[in-house]
PDB file of N, CA and C in Angstrom:
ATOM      1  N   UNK A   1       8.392   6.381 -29.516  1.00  0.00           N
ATOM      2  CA  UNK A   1       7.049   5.901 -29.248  1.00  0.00           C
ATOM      3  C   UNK A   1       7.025   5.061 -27.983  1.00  0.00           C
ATOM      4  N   UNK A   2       8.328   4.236 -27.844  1.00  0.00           N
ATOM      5  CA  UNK A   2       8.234   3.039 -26.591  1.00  0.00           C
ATOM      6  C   UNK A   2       8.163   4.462 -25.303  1.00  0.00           C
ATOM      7  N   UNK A   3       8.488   5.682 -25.590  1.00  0.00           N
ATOM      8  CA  UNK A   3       8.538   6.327 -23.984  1.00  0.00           C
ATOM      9  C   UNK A   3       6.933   7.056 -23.864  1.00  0.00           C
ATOM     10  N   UNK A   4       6.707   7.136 -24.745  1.00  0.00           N
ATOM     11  CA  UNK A   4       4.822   7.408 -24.503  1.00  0.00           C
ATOM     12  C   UNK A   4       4.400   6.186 -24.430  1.00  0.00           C
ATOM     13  N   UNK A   5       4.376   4.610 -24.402  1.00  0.00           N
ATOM     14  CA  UNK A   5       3.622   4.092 -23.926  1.00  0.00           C
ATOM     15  C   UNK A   5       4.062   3.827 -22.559  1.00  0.00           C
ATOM     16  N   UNK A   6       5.410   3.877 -22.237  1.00  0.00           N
ATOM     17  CA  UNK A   6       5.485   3.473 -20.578  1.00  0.00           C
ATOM     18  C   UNK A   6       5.508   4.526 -19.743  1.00  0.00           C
ATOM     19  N   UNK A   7       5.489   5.680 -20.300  1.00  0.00           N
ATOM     20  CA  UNK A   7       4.574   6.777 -19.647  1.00  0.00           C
ATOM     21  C   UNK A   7       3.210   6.695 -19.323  1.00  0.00           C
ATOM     22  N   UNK A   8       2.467   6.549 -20.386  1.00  0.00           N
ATOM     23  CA  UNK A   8       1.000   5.804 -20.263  1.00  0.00           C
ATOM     24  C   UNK A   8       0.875   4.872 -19.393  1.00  0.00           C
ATOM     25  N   UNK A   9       1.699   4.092 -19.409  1.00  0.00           N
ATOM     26  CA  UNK A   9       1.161   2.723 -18.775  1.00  0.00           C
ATOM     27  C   UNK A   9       1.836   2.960 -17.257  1.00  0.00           C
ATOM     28  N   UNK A  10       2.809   3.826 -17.012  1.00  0.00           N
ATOM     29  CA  UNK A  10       2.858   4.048 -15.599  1.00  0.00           C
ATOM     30  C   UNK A  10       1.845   5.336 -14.869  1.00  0.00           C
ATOM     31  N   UNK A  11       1.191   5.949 -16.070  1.00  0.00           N
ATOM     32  CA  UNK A  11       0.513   6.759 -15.097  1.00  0.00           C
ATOM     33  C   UNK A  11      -0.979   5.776 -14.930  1.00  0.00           C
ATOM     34  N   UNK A  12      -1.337   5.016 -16.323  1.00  0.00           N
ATOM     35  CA  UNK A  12      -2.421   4.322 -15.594  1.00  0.00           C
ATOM     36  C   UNK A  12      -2.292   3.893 -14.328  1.00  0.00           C
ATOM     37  N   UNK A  13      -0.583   2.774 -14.142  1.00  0.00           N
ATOM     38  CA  UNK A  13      -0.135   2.391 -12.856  1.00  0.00           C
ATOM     39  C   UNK A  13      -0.439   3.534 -11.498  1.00  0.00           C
ATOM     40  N   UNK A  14      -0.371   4.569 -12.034  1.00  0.00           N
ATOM     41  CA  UNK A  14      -0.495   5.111 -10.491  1.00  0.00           C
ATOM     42  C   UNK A  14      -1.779   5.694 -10.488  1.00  0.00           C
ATOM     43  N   UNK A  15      -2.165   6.135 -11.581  1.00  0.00           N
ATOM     44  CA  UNK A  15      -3.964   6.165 -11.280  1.00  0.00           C
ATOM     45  C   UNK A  15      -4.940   5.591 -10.632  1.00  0.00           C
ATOM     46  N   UNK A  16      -4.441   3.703 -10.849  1.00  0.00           N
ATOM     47  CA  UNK A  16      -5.396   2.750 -10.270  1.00  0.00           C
ATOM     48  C   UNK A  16      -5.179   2.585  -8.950  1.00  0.00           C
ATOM     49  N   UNK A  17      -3.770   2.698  -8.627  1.00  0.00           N
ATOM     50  CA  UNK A  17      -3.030   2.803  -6.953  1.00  0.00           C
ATOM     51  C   UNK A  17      -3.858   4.218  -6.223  1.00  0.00           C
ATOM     52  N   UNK A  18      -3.800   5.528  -7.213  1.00  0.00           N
ATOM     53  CA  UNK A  18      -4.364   6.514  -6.180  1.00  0.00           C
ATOM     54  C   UNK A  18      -6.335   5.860  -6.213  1.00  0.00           C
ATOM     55  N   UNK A  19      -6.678   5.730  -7.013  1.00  0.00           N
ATOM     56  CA  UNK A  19      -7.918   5.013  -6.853  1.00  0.00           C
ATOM     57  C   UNK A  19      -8.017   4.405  -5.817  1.00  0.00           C
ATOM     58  N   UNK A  20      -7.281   3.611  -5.649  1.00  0.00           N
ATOM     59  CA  UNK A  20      -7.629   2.107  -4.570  1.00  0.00           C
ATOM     60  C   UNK A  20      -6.898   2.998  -3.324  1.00  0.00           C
ATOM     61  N   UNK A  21      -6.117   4.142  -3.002  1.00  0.00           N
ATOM     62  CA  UNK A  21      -5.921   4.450  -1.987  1.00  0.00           C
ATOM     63  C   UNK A  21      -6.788   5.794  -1.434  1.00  0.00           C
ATOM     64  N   UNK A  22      -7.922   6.414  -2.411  1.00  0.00           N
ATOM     65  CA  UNK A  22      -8.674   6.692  -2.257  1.00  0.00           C
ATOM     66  C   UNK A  22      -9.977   5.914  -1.427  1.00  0.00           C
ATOM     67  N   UNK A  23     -10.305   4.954  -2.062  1.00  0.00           N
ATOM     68  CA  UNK A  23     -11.436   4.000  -1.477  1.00  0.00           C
ATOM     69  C   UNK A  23     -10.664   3.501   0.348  1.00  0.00           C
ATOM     70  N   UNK A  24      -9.485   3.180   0.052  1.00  0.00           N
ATOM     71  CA  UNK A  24      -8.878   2.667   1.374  1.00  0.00           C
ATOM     72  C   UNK A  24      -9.683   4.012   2.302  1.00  0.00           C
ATOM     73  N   UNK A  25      -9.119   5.094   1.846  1.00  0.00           N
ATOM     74  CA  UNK A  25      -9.180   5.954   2.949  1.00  0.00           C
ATOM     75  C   UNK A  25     -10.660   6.521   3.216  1.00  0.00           C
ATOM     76  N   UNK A  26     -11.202   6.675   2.272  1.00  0.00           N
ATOM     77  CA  UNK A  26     -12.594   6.872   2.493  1.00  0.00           C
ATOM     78  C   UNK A  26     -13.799   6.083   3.134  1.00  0.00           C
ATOM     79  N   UNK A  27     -13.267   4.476   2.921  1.00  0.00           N
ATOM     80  CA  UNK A  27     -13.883   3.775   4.089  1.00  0.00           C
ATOM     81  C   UNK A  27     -13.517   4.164   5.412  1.00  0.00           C
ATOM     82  N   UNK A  28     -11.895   4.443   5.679  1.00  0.00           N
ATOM     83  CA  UNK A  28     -11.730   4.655   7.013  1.00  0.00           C
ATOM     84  C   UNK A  28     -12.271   6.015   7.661  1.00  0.00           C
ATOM     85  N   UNK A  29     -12.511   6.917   6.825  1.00  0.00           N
ATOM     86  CA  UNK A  29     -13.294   8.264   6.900  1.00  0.00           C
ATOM     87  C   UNK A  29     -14.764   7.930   7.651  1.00  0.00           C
ATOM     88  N   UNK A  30     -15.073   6.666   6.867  1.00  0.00           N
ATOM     89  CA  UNK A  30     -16.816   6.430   7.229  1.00  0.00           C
ATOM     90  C   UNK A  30     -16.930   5.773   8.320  1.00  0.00           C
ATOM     91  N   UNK A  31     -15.436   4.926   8.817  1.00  0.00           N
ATOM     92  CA  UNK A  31     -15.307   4.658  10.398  1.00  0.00           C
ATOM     93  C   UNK A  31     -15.445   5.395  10.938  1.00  0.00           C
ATOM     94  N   UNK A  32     -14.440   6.246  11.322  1.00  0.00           N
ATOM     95  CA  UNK A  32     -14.290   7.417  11.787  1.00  0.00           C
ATOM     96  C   UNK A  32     -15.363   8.271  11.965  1.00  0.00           C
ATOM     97  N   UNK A  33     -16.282   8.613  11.192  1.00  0.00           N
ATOM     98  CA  UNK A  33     -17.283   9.424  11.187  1.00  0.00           C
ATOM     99  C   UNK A  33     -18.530   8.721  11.886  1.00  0.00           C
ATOM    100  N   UNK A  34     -18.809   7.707  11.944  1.00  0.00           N
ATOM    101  CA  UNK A  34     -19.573   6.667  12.847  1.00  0.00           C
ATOM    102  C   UNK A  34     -18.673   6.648  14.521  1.00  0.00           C
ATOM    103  N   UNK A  35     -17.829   6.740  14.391  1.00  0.00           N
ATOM    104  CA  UNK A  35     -17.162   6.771  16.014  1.00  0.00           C
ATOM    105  C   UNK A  35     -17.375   8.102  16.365  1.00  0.00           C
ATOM    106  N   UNK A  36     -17.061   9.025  15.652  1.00  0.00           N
ATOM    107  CA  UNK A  36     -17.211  10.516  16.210  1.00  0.00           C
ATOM    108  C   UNK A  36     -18.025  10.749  16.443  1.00  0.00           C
ATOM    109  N   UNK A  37     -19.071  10.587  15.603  1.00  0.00           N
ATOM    110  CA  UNK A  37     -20.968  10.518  16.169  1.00  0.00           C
ATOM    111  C   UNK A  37     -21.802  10.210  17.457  1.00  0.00           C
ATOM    112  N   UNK A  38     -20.918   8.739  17.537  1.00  0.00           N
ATOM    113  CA  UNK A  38     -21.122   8.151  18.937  1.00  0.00           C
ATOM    114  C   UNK A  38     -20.590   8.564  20.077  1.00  0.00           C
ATOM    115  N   UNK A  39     -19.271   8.787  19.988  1.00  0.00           N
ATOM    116  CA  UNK A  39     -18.447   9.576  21.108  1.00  0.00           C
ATOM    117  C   UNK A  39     -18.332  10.666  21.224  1.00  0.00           C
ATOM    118  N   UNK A  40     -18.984  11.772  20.380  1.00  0.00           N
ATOM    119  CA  UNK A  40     -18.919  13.129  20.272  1.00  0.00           C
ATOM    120  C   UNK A  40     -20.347  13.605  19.812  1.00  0.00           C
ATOM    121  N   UNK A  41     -21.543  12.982  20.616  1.00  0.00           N
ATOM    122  CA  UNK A  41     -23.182  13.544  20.429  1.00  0.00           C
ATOM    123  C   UNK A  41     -23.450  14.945  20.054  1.00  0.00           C
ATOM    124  N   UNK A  42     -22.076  15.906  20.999  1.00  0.00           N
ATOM    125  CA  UNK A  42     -22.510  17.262  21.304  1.00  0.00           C
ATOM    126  C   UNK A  42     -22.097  17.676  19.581  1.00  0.00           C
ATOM    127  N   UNK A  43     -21.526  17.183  18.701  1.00  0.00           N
ATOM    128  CA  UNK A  43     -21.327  17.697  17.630  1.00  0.00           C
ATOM    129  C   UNK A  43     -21.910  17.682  16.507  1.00  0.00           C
ATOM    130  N   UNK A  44     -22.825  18.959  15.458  1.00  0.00           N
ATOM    131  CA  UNK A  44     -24.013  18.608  14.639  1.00  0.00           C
ATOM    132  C   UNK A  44     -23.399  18.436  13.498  1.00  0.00           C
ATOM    133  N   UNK A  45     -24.101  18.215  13.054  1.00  0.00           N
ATOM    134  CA  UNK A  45     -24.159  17.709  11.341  1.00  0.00           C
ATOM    135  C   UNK A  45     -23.275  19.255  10.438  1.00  0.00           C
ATOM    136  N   UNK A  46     -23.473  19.853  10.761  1.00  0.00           N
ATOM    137  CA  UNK A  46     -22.711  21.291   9.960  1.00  0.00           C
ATOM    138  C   UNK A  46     -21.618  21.159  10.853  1.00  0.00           C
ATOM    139  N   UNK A  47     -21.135  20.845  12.439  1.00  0.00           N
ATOM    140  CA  UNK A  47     -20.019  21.336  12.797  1.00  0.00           C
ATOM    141  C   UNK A  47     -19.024  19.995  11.779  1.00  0.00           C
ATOM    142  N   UNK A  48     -19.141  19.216  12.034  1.00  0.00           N
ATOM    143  CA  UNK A  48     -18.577  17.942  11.038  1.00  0.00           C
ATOM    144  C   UNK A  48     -18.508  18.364  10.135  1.00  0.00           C
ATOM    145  N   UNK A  49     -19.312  18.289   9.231  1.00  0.00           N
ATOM    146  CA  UNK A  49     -19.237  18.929   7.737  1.00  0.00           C
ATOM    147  C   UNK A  49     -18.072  19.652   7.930  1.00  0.00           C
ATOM    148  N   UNK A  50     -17.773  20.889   8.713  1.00  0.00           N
ATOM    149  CA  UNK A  50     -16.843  21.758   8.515  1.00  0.00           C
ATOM    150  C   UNK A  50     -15.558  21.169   8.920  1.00  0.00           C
ATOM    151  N   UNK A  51     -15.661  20.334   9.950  1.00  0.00           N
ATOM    152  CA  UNK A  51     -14.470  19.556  10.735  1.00  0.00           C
ATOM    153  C   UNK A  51     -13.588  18.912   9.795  1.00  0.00           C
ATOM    154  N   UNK A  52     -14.276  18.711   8.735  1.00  0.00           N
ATOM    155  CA  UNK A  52     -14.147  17.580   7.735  1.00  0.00           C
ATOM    156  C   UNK A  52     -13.745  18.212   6.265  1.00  0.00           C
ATOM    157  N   UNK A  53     -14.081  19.074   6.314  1.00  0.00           N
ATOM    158  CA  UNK A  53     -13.276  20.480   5.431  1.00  0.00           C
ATOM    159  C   UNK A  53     -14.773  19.666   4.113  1.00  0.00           C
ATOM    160  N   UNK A  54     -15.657  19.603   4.697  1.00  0.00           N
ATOM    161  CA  UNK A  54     -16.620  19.190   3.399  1.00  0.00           C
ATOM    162  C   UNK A  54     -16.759  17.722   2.273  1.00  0.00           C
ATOM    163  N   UNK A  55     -15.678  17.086   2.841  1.00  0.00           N
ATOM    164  CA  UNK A  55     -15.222  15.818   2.270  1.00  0.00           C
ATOM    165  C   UNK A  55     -16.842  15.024   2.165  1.00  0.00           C
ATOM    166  N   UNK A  56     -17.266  14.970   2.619  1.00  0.00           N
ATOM    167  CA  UNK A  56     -18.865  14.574   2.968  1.00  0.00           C
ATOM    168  C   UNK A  56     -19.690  15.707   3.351  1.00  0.00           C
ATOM    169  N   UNK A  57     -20.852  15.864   2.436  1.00  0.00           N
ATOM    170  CA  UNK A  57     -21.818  16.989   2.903  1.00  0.00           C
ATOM    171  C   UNK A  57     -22.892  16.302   4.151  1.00  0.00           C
ATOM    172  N   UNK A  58     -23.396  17.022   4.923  1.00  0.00           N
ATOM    173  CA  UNK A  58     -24.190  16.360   6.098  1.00  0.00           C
ATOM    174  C   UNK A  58     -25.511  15.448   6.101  1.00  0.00           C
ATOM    175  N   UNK A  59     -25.999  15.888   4.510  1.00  0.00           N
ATOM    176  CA  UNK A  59     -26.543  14.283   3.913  1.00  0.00           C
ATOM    177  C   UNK A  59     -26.141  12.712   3.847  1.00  0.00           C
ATOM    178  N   UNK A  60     -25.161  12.970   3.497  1.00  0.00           N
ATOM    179  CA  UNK A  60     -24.236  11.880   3.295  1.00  0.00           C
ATOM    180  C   UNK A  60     -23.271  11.292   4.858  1.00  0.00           C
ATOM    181  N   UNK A  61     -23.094  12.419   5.557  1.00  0.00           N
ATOM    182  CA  UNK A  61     -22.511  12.175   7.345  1.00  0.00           C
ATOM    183  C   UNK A  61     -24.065  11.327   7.751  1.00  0.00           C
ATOM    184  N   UNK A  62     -24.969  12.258   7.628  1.00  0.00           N
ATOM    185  CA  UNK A  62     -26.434  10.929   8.781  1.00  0.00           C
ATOM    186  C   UNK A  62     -26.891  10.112   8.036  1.00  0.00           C
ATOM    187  N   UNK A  63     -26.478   9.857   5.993  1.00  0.00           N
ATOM    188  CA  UNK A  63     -26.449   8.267   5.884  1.00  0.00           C
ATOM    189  C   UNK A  63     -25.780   7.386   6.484  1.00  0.00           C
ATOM    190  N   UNK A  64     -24.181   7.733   6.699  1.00  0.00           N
ATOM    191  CA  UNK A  64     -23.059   7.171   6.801  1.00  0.00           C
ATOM    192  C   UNK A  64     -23.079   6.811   8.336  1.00  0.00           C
ATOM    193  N   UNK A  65     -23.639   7.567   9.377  1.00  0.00           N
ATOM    194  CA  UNK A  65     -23.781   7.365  10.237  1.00  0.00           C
ATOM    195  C   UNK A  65     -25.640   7.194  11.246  1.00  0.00           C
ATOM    196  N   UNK A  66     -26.190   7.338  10.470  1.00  0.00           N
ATOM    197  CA  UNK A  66     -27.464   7.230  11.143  1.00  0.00           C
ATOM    198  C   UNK A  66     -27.808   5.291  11.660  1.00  0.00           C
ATOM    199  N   UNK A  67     -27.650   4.848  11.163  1.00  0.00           N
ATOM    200  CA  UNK A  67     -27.866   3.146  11.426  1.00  0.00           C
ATOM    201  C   UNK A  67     -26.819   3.171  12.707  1.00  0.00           C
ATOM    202  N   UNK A  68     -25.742   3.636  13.049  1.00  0.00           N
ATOM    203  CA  UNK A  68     -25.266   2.769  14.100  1.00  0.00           C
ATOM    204  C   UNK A  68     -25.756   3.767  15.527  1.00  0.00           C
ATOM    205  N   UNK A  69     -26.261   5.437  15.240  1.00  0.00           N
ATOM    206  CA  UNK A  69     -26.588   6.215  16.066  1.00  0.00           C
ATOM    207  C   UNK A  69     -28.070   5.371  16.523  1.00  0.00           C
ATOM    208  N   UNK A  70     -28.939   5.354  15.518  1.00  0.00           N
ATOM    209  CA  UNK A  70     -29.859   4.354  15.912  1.00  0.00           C
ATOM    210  C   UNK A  70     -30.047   3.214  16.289  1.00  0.00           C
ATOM    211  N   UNK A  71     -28.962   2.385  16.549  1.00  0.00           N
ATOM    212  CA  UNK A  71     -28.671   1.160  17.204  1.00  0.00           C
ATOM    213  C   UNK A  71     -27.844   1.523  18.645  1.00  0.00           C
ATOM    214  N   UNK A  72     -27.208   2.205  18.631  1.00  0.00           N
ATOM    215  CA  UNK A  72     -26.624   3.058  19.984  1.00  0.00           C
ATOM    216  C   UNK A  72     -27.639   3.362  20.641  1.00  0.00           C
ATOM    217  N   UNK A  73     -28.995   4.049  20.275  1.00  0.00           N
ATOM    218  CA  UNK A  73     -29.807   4.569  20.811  1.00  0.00           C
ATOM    219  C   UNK A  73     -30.668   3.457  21.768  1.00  0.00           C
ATOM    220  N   UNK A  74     -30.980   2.526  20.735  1.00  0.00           N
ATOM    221  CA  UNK A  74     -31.769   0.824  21.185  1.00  0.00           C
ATOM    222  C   UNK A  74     -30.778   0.304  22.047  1.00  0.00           C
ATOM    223  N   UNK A  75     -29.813   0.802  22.279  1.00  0.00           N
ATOM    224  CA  UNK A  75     -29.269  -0.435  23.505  1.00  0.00           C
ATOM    225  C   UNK A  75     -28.895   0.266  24.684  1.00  0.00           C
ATOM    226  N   UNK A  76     -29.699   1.445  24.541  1.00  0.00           N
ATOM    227  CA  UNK A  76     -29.492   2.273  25.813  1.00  0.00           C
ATOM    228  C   UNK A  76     -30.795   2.150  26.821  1.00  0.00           C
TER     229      UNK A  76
END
């Protein structure tokens, strides 16, 4: 019984680690996708999407990035 619970309790252990290294990376995704926007105008909302193998659908790319394209825009 003691090797099913520290089985359990190490896969929770790495569940909560891939969790939290999920979120790590997916914020840096939403950097990233705000810089590419800005520095790469010529590229639309479907070419990303695809660039991106779909990780974000292009709803979610001009939430993620529409506020800083529109503040880019105002200081031009």
């Amino acid at each position: 019984m003691s090797d099913v619970v520290d089985d359990l309790k190490a896969e929770v252990r790495a569940a909560r680690k891939a969790t939290n290294a999920r979120k790590i990376h997916a914020a840096r995704v939403k950097t990233l996708l705000i810089r590419l926007r800005l520095e790469k105008p010529e590229l639309t909302l479907p070419e990303i999407e695809d660039l991106i193998g779909r990780f974000y659908d292009r709803a979610t790319i001009s939430r993620i990035t529409a506020a800083a394209i529109k503040e880019s825009a105002n200081e031009s």
